[in-house]
Protein backbone atom coordinates (compact mmCIF):
# COMPACT_ATOMS: atom_id res chain seq x y z
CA UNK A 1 -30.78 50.21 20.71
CA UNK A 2 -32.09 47.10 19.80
CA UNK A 3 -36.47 46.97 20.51
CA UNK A 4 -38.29 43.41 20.19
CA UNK A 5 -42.27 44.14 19.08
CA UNK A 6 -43.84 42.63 22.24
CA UNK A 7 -46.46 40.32 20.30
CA UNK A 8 -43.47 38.57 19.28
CA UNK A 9 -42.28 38.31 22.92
CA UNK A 10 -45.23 36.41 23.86
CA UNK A 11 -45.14 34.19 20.80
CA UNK A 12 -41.48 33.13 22.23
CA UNK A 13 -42.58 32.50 25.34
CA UNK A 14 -45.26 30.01 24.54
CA UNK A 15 -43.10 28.43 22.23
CA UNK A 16 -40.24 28.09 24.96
CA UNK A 17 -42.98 27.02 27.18
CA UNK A 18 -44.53 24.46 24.64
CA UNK A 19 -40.71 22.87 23.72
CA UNK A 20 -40.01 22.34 28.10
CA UNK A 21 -37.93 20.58 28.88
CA UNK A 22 -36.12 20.82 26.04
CA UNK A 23 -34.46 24.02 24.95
CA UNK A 24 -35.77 25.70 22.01
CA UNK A 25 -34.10 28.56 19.50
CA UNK A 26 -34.12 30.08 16.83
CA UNK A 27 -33.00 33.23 14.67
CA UNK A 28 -34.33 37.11 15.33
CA UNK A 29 -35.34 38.69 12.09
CA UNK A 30 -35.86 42.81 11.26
CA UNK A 31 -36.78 43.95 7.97
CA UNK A 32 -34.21 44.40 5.93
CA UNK A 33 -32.97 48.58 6.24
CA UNK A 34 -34.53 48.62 9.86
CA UNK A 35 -31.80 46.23 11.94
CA UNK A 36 -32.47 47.83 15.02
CA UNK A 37 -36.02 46.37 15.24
CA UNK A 38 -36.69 42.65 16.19
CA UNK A 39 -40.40 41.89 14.15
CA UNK A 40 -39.89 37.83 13.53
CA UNK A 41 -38.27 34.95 14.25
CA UNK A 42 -37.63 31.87 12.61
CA UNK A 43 -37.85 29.11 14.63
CA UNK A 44 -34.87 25.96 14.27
CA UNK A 45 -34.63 22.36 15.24
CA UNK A 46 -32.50 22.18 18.16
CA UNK A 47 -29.55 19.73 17.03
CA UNK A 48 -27.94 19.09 20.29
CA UNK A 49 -27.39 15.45 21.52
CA UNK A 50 -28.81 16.76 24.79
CA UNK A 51 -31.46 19.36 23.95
CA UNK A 52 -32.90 19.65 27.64
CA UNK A 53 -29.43 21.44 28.49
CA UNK A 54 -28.10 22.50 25.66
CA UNK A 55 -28.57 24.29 22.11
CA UNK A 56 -26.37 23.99 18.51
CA UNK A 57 -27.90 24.61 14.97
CA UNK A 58 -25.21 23.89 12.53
CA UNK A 59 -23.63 26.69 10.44
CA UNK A 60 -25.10 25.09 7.54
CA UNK A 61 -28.63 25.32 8.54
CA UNK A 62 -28.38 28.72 9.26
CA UNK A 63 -26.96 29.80 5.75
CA UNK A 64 -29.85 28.09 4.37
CA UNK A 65 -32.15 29.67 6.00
CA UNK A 66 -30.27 33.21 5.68
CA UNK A 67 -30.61 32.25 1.70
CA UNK A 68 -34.49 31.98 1.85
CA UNK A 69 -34.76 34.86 3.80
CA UNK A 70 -32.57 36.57 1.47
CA UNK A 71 -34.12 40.58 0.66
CA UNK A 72 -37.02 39.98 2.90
CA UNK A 73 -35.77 39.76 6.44
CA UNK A 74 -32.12 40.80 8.53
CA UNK A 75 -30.88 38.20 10.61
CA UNK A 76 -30.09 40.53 13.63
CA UNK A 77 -29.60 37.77 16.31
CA UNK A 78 -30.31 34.62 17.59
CA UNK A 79 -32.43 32.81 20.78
CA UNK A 80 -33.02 30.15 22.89
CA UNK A 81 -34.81 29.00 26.05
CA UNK A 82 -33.79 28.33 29.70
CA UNK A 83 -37.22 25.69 30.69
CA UNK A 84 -35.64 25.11 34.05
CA UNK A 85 -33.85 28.27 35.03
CA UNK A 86 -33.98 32.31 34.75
CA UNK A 87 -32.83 33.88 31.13
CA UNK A 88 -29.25 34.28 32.40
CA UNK A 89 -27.08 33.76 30.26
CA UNK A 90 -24.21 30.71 31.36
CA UNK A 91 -20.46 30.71 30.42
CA UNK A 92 -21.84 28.98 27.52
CA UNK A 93 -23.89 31.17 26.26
CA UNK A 94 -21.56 34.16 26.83
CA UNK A 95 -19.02 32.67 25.03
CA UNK A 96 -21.02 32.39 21.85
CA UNK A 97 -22.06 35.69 22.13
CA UNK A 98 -18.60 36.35 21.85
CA UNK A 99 -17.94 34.48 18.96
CA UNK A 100 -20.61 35.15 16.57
CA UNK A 101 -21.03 39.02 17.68
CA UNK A 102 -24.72 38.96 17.50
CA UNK A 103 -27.27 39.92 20.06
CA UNK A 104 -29.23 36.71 21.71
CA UNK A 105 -32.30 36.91 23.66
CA UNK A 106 -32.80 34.07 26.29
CA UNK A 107 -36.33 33.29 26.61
CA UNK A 108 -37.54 31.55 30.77
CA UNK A 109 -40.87 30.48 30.89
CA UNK A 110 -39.88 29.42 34.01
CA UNK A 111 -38.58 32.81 35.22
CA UNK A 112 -41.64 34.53 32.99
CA UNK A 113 -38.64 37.05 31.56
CA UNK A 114 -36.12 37.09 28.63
CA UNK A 115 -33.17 38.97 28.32
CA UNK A 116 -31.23 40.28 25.73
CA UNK A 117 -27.38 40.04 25.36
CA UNK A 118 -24.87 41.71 23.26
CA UNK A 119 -21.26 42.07 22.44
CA UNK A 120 -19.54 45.15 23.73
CA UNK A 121 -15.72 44.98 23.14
CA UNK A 122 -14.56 43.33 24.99
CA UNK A 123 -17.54 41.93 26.99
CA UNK A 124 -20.83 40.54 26.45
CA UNK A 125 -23.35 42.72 28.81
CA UNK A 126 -27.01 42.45 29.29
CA UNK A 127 -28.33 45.05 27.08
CA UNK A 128 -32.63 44.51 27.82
CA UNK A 129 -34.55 42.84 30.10
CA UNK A 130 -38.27 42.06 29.45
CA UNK A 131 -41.19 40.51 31.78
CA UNK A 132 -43.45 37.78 30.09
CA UNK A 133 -46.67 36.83 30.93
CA UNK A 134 -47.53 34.52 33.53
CA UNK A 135 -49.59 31.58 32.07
CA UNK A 136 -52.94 30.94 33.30
């Protein structure tokens, strides 16, 4: 089972709340022997021609990232924000669950919640679901 430490949970929300309306993501990061335990993230430009509705971060970015992290920190998974909407995941997003087999944790500081999704042959399923806090 995968855990998130819940300072970082809050850091993700105000970031997903500070990048509205546009859609914000990133990678998840564990230390490196301990996979099952979300401790960073690294934050990523979103590349999409329409970022207020969509994510992409190119393959390329990623490996160069994964390079600098390389020995220090796991890439375990990836996230992004829904500004507008809850942190359910679209056909979209399922689909890339799919297809890179990682776990991704949708961030709504609109819904005040993320979730957590992950591949389980042959579905993607809703593994966690966490409450955020509600701004003040």
């Amino acid at each position: 089972m995968i855990t998130i430490d819940p300072d970082l949970l809050d850091d993700l929300f105000y970031v997903a709340q500070a990048a509205s309306p546009q859609e914000c993501c990133g990678l998840l990061l564990a230390e490196c022997g301990d996979e099952h335990r979300i401790i960073e993230c690294e934050l990523l430009r979103n590349e999409a021609q329409d970022a207020v509705s969509t994510i992409y971060v190119s393959a390329s970015r990623i490996a160069d990232v994964a390079a600098v992290l390389e020995g220090r920190y796991a890439i375990v998974g990836t996230f992004h924000s829904h500004p507008h909407g809850p942190a359910i995941a679209s056909g979209a997003d399922l689909k890339y669950v799919a297809l890179v087999r990682l776990p991704s944790l949708i961030v709504s500081p609109y819904a005040h919640e993320a979730r957590l999704y992950e591949w389980a042959a042959p579905l993607v399923v809703e593994t966690a679901k966490f409450s955020l806090p509600v701004p003040e």
